[in-house]
C-alpha atoms as a PDB file:
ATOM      1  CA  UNK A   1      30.238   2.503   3.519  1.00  0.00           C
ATOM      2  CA  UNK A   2      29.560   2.675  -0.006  1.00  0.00           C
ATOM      3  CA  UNK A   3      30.401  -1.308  -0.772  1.00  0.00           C
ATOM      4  CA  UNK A   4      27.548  -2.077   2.006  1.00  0.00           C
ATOM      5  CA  UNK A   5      25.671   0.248   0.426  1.00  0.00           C
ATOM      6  CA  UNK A   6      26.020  -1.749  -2.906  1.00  0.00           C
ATOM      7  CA  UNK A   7      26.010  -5.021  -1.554  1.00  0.00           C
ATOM      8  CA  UNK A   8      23.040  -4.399   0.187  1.00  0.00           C
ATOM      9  CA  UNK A   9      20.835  -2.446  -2.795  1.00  0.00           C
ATOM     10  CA  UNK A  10      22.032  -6.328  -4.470  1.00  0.00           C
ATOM     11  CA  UNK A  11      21.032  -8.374  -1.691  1.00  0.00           C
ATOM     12  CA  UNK A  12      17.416  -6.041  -1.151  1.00  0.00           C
ATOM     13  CA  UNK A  13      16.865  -6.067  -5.108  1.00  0.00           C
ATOM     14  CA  UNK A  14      17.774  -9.898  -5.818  1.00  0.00           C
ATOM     15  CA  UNK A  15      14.862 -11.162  -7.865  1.00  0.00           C
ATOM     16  CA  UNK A  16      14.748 -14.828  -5.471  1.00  0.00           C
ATOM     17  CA  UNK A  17      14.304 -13.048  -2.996  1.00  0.00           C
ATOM     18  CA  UNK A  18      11.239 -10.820  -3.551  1.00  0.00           C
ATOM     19  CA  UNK A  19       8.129 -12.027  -1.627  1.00  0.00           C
ATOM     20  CA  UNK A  20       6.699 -14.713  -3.978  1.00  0.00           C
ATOM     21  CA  UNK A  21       3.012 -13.967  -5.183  1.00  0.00           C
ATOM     22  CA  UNK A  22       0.700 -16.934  -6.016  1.00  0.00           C
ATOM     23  CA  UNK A  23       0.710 -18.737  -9.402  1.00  0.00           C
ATOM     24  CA  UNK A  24      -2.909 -17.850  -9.302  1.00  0.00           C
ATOM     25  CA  UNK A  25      -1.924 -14.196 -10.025  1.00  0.00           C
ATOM     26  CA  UNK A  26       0.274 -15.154 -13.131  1.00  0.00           C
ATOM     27  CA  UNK A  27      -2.789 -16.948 -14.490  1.00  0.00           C
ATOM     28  CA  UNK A  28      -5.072 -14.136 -14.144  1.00  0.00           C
ATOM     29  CA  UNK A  29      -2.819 -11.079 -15.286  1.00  0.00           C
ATOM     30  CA  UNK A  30      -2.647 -13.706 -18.488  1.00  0.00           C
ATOM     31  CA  UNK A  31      -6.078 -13.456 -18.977  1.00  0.00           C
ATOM     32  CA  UNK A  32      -6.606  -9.843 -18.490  1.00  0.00           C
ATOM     33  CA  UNK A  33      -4.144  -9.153 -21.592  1.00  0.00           C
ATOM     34  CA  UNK A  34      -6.668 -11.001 -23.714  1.00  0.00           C
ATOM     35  CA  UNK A  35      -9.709  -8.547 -24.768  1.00  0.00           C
ATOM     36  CA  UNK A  36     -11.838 -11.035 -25.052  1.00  0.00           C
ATOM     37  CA  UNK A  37     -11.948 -12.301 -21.339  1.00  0.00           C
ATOM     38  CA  UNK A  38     -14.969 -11.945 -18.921  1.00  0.00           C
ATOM     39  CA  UNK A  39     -14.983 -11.263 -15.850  1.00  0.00           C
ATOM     40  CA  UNK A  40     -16.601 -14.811 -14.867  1.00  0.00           C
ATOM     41  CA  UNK A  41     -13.091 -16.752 -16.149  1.00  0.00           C
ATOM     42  CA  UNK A  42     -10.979 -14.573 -14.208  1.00  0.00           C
ATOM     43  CA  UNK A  43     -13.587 -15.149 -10.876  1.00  0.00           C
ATOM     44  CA  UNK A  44     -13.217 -18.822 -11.888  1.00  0.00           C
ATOM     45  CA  UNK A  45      -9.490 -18.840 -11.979  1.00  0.00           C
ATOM     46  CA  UNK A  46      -9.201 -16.931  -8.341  1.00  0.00           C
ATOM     47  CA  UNK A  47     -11.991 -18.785  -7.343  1.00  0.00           C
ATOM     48  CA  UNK A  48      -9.767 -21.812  -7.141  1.00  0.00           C
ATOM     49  CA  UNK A  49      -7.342 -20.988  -4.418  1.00  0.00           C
ATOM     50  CA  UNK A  50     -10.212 -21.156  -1.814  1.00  0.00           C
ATOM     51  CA  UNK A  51      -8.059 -19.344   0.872  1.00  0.00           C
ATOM     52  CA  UNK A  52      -7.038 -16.804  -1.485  1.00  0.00           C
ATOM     53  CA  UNK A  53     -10.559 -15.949  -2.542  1.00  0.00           C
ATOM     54  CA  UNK A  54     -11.582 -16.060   1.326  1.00  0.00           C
ATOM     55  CA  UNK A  55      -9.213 -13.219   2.113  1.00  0.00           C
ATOM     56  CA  UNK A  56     -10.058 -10.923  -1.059  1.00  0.00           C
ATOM     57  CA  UNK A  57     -13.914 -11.640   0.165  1.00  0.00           C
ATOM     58  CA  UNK A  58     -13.136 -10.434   3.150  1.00  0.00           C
ATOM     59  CA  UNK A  59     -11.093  -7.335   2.117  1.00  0.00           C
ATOM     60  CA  UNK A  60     -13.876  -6.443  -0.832  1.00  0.00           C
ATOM     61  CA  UNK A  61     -16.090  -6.341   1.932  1.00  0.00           C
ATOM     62  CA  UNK A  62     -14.414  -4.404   4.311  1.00  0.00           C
ATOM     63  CA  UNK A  63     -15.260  -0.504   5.068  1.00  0.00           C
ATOM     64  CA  UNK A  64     -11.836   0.922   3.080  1.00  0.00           C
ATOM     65  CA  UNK A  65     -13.284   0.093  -0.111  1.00  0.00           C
ATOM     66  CA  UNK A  66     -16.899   1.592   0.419  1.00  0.00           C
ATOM     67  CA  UNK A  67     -19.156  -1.270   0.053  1.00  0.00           C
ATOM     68  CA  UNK A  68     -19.473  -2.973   3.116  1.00  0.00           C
ATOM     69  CA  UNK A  69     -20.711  -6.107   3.414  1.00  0.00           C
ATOM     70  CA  UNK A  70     -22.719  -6.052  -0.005  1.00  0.00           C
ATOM     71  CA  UNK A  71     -20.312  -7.986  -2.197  1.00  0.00           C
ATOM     72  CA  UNK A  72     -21.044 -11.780  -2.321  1.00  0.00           C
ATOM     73  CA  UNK A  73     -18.870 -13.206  -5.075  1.00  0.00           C
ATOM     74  CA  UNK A  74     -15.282 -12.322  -6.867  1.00  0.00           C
ATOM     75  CA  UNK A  75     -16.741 -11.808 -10.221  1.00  0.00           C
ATOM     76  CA  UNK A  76     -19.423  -9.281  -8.283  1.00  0.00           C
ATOM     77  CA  UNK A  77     -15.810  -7.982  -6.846  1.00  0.00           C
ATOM     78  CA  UNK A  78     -14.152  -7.660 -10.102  1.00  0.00           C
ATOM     79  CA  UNK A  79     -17.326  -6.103 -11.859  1.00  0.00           C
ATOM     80  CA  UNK A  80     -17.729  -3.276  -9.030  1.00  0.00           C
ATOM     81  CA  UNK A  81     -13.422  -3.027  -8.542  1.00  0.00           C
ATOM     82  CA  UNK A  82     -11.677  -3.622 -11.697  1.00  0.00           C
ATOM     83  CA  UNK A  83      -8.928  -5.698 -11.653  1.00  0.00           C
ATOM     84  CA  UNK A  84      -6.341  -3.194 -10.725  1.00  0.00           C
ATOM     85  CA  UNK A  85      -7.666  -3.821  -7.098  1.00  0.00           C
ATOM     86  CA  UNK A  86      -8.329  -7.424  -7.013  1.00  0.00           C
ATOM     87  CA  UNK A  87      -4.750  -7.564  -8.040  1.00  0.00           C
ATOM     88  CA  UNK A  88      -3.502  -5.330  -5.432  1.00  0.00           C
ATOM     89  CA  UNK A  89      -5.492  -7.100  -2.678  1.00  0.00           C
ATOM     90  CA  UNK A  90      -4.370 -10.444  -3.927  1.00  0.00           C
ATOM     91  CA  UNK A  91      -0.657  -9.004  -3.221  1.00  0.00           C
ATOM     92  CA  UNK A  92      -1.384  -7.864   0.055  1.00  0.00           C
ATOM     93  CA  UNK A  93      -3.112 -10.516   0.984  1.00  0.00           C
ATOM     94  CA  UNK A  94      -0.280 -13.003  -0.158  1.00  0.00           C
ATOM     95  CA  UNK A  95       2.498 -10.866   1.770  1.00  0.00           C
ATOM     96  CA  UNK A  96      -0.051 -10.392   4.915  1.00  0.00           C
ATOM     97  CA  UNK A  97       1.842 -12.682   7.045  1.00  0.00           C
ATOM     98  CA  UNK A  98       5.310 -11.377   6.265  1.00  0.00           C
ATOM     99  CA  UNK A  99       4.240  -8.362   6.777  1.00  0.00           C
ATOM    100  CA  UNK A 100       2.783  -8.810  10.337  1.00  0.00           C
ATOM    101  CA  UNK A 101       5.905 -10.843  11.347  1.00  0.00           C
ATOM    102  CA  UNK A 102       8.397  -7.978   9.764  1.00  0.00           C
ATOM    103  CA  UNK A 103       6.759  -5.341  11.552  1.00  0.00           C
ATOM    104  CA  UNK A 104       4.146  -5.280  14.488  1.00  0.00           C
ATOM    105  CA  UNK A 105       1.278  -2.853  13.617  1.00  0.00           C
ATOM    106  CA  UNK A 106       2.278  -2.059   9.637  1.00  0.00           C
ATOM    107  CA  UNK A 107      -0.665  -4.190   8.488  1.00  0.00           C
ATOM    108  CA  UNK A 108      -3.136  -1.628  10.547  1.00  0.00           C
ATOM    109  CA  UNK A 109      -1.000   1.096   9.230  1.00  0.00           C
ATOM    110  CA  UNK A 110      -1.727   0.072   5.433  1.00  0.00           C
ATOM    111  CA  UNK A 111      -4.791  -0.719   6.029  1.00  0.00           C
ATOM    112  CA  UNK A 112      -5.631   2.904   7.652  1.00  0.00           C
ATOM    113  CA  UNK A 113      -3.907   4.605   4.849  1.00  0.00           C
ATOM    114  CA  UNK A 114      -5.981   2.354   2.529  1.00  0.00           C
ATOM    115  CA  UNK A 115      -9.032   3.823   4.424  1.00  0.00           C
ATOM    116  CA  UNK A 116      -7.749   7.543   4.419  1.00  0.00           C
ATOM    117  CA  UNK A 117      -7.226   7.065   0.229  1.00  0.00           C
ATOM    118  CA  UNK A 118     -10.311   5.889  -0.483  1.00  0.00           C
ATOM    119  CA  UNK A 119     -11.928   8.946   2.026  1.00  0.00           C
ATOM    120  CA  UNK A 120      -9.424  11.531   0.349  1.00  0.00           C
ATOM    121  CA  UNK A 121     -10.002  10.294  -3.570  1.00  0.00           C
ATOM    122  CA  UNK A 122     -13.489  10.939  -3.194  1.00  0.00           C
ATOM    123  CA  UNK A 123     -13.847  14.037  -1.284  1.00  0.00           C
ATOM    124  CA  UNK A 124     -11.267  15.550  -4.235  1.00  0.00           C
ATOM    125  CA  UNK A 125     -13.718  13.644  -6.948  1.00  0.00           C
ATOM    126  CA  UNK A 126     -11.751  11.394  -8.347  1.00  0.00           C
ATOM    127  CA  UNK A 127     -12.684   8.300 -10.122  1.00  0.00           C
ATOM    128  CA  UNK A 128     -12.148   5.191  -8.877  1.00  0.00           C
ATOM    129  CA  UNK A 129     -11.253   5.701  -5.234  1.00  0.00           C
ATOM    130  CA  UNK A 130     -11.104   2.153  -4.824  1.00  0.00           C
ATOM    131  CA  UNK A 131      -7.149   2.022  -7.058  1.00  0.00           C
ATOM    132  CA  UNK A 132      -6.339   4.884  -4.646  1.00  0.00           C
ATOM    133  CA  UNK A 133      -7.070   2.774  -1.528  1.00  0.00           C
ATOM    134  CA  UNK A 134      -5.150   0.029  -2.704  1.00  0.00           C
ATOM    135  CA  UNK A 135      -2.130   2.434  -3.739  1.00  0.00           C
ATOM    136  CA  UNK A 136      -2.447   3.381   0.193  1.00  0.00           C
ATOM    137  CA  UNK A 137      -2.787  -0.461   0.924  1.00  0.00           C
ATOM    138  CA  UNK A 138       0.598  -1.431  -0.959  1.00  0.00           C
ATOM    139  CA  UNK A 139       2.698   1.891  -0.298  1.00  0.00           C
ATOM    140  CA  UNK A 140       4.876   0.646   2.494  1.00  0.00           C
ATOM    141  CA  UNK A 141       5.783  -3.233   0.887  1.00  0.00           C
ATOM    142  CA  UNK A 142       9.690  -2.251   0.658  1.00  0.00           C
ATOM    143  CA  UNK A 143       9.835  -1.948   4.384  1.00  0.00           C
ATOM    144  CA  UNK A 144       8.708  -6.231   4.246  1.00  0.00           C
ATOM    145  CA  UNK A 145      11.423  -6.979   1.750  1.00  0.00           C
ATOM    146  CA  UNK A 146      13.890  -5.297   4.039  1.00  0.00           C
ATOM    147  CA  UNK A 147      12.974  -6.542   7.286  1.00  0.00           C
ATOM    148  CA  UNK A 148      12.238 -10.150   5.900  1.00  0.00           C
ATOM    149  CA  UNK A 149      15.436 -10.557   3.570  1.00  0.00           C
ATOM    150  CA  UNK A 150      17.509  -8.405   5.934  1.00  0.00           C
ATOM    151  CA  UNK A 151      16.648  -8.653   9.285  1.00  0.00           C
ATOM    152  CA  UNK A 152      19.556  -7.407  11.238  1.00  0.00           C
ATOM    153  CA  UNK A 153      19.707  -4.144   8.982  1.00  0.00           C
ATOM    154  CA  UNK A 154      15.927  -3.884   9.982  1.00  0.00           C
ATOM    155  CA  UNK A 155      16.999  -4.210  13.024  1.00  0.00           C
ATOM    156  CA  UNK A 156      20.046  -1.562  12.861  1.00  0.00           C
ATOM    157  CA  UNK A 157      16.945   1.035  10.902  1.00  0.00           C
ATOM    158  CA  UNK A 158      14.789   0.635  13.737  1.00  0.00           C
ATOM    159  CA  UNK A 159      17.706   1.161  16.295  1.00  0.00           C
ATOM    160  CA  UNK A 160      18.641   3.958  14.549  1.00  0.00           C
ATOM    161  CA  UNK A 161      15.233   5.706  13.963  1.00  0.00           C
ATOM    162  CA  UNK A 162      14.951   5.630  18.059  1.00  0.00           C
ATOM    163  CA  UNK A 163      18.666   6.489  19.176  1.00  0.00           C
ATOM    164  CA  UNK A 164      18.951   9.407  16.245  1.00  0.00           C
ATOM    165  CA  UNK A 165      15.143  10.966  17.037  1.00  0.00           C
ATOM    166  CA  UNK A 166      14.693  10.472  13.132  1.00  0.00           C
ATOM    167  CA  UNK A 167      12.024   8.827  11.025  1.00  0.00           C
ATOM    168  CA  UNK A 168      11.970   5.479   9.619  1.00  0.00           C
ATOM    169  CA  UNK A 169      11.989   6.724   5.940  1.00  0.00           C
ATOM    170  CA  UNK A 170      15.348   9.028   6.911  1.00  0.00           C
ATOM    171  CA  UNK A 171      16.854   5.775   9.509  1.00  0.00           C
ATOM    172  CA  UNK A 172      16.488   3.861   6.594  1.00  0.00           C
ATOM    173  CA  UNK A 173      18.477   6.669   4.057  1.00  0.00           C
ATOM    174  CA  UNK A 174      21.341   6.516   6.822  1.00  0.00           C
ATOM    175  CA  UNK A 175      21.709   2.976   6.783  1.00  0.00           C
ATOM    176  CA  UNK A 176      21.146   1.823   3.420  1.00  0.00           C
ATOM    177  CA  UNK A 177      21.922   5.042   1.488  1.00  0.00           C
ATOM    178  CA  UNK A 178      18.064   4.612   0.188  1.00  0.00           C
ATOM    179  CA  UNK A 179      14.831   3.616   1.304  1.00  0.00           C
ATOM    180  CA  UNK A 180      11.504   1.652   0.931  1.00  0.00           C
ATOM    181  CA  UNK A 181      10.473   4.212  -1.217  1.00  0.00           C
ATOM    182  CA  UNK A 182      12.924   3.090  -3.977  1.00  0.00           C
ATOM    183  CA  UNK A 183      12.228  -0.638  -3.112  1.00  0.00           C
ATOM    184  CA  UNK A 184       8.785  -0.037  -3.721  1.00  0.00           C
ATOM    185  CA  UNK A 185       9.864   1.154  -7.293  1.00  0.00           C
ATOM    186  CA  UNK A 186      11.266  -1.689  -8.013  1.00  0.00           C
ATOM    187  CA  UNK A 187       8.922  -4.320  -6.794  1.00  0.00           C
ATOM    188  CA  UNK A 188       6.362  -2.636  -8.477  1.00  0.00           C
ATOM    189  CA  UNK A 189       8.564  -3.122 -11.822  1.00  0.00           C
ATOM    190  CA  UNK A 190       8.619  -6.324 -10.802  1.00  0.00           C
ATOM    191  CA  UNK A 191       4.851  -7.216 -10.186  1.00  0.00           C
ATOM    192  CA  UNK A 192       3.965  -5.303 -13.486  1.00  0.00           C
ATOM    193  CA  UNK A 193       1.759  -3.235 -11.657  1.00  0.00           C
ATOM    194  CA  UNK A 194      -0.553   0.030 -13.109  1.00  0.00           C
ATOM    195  CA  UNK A 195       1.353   2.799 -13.450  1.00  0.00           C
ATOM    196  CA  UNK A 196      -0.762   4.964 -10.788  1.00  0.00           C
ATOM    197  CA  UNK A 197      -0.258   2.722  -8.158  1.00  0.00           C
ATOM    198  CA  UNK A 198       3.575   2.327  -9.214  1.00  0.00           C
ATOM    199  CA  UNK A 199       3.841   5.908  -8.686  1.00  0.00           C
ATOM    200  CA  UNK A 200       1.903   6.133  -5.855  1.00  0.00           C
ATOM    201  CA  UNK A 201       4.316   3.560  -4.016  1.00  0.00           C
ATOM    202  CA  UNK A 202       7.429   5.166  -5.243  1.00  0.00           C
ATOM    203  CA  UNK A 203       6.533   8.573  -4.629  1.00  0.00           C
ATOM    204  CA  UNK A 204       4.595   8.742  -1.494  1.00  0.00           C
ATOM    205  CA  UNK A 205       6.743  10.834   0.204  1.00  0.00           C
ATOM    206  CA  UNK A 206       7.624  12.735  -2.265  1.00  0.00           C
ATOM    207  CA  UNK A 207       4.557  13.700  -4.275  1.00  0.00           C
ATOM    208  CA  UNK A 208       5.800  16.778  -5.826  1.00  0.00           C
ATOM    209  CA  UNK A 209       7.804  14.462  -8.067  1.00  0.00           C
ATOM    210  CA  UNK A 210       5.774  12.310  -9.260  1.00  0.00           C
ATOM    211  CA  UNK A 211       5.074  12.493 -12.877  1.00  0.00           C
ATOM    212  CA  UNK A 212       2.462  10.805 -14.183  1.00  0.00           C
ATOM    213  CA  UNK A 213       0.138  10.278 -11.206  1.00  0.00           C
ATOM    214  CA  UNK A 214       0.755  13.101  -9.291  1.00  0.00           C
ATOM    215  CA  UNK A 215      -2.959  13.119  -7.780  1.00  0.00           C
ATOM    216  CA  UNK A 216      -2.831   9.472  -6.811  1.00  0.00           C
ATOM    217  CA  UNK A 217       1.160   9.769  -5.259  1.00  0.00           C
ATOM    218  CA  UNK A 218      -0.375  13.044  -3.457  1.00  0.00           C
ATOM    219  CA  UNK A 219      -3.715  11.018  -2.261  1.00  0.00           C
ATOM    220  CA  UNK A 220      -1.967   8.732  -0.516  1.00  0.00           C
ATOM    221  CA  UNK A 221       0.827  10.913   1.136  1.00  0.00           C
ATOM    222  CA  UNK A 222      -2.039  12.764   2.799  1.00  0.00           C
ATOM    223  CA  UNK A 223      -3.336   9.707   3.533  1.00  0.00           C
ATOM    224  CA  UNK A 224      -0.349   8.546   5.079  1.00  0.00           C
ATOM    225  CA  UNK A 225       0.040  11.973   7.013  1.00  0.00           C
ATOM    226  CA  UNK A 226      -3.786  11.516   8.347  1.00  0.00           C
ATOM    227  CA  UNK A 227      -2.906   7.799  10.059  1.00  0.00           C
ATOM    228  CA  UNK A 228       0.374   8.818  11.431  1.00  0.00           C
ATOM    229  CA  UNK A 229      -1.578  11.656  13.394  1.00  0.00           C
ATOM    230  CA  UNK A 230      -3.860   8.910  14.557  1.00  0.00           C
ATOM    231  CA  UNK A 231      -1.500   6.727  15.660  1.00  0.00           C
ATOM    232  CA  UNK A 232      -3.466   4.036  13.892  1.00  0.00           C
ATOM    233  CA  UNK A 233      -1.199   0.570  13.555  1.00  0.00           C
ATOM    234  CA  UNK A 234       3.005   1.688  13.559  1.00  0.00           C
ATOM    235  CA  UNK A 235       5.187   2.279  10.226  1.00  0.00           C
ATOM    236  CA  UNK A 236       7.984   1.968  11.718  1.00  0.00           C
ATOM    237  CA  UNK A 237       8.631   5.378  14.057  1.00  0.00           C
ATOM    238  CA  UNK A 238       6.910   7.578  16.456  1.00  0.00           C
ATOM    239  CA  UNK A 239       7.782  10.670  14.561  1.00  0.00           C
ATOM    240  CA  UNK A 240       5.033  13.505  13.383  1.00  0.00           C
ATOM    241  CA  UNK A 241       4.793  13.308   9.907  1.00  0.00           C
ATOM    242  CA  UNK A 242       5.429  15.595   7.037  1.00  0.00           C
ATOM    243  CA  UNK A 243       2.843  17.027   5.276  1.00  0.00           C
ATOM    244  CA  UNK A 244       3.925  18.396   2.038  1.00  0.00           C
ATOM    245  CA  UNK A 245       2.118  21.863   1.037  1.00  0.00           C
ATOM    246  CA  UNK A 246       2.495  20.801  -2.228  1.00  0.00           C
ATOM    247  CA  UNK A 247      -0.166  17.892  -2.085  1.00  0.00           C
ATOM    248  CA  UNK A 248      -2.746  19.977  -0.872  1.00  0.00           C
ATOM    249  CA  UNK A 249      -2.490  22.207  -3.588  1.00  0.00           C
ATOM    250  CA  UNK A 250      -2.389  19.528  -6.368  1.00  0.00           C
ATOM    251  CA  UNK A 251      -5.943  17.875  -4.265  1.00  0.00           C
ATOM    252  CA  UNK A 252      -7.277  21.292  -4.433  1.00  0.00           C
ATOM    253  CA  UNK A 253      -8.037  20.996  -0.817  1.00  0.00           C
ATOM    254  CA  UNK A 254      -8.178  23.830   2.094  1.00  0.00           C
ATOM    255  CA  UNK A 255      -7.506  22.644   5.782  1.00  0.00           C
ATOM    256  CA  UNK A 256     -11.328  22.540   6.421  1.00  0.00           C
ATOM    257  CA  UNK A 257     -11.494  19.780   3.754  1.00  0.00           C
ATOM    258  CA  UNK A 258      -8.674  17.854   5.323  1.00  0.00           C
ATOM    259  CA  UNK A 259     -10.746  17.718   8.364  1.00  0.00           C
ATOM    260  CA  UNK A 260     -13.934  16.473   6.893  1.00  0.00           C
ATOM    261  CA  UNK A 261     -11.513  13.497   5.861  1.00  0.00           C
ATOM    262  CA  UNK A 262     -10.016  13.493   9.351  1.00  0.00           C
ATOM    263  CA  UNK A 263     -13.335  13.018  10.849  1.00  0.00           C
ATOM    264  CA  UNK A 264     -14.545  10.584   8.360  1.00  0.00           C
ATOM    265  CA  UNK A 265     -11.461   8.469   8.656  1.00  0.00           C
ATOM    266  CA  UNK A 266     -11.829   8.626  12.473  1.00  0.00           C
ATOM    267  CA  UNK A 267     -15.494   6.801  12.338  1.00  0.00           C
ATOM    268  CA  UNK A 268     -14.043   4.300   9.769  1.00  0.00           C
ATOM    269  CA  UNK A 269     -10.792   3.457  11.768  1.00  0.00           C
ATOM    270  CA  UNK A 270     -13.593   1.741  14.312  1.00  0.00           C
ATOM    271  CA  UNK A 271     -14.830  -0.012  12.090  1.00  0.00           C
ATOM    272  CA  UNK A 272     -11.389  -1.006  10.517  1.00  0.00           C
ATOM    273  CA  UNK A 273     -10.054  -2.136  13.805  1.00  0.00           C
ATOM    274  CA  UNK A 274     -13.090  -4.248  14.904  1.00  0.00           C
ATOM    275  CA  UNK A 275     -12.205  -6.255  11.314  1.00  0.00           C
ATOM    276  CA  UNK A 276      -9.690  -8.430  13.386  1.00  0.00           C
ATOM    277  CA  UNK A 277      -7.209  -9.473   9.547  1.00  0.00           C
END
């Protein structure tokens, strides 16, 4: 058990075989290191990929980042959501279709924990909701790499979350001795991405160790814990999820708050679903 268990951390972590992002990305995270940048030559240079830009238009301008509808260009995009978001939409948008062939309903799932971040960042007054939402947007990508470079162990996970009564996240520790969480860590690594939504990703479901970002790997486990009970999109399982005491604490949040985000979120899930990705 342990060789699979090695073999397959190799096969899961091989750097070929991590979704491939555009070139378009390499580009712009180029530019960003350089100070003196504007925003208009980093607009320009995602401007180019015309379906690219389409899709981030489209996500900038739907309801989980707050400004419906009102943003017109990427450079407007940029200016109003820092790059730390354009990024992270760029990813999601690049692994979109992977992701809605890996797993039916995990798209609506991120995007409803993208939603609930966004809703739960602000209510605890945080700045920047908008890094928070796309924390929520990227936190279940190791669950792609698995299912796309390792289909029939996908396959064995979901089998196993059914037959066993357990959750995805603990189906997955059974069969692969770890799980998406850990996969998430590492693509992360990988993509160079902040350090709050790295630990965010990595730590989701267990935000009590997070270290740096505690508030934003806390954000979007509540988050997480709010679409599960709505049965919003599918992550994987049917199971109730875990909400950690701990997270509520570190939000500074009492139950009554969580249901002022419960009620928000269900108003914006309409609106979320009606978006038709």
């Amino acid at each position: 058990m342990e060789d699979l268990k090695t073999s397959v951390k190799g096969q899961v972590l091989a750097i070929q075989d991590l979704p491939t992002l555009p070139g378009v990305l390499d580009e712009v995270t180029k530019l960003v290191e350089n100070p003196e940048t504007s925003t208009e030559e980093i607009a320009n240079v995602i401007a180019k990929d015309q379906v690219l830009s389409a899709k981030v238009l489209k996500m900038v301008n739907s309801p989980i980042y707050g400004f419906p509808g009102r943003i017109s260009s990427i450079q407007h995009g940029l200016v109003l959501l820092g790059f730390n978001v354009i990024r992270g939409i760029i990813i999601s948008t690049s692994v979109f279709d992977m992701m809605v062939q890996a797993m039916q309903g995990l798209w609506e799932h991120s995007v409803g924990v993208a939603t609930a971040s966004n809703i739960l960042a602000r209510r605890a007054g945080f700045d920047d909701p908008e890094e928070y939402a796309v924390a929520g947007l990227l936190h279940d990508l190791g669950k792609v790499v698995t299912a796309v470079q390792l289909p029939e162990l996908h396959e064995t996970i979901l089998n196993t979350a059914k037959t066993k009564n357990l959750s995805y996240y603990k189906a997955e520790k059974h069969v692969l001795g770890f799980a998406h969480d850990r996969i998430n860590a590492w693509l992360a690594r990988h993509w160079h991405l902040p350090g709050n939504i790295r630990e965010a990703m990595s730590r989701h479901h267990s935000p009590h160790m997070a270290e740096l970002y505690k508030s934003t790997a806390c954000v979007v486990h509540l988050g997480d814990f709010m679409v599960r009970l709505f049965e919003f999109g599918n992550s994987g399982d049917d199971q109730t999820a875990y909400l950690r005491p701990e997270a509520m604490k570190e939000l500074g949040f009492k139950m009554s708050d969580l249901e002022r985000c419960m009620d928000e979120l269900a108003d914006q899930l309409l609106d979320v679903s009606d978006m038709g990705f």
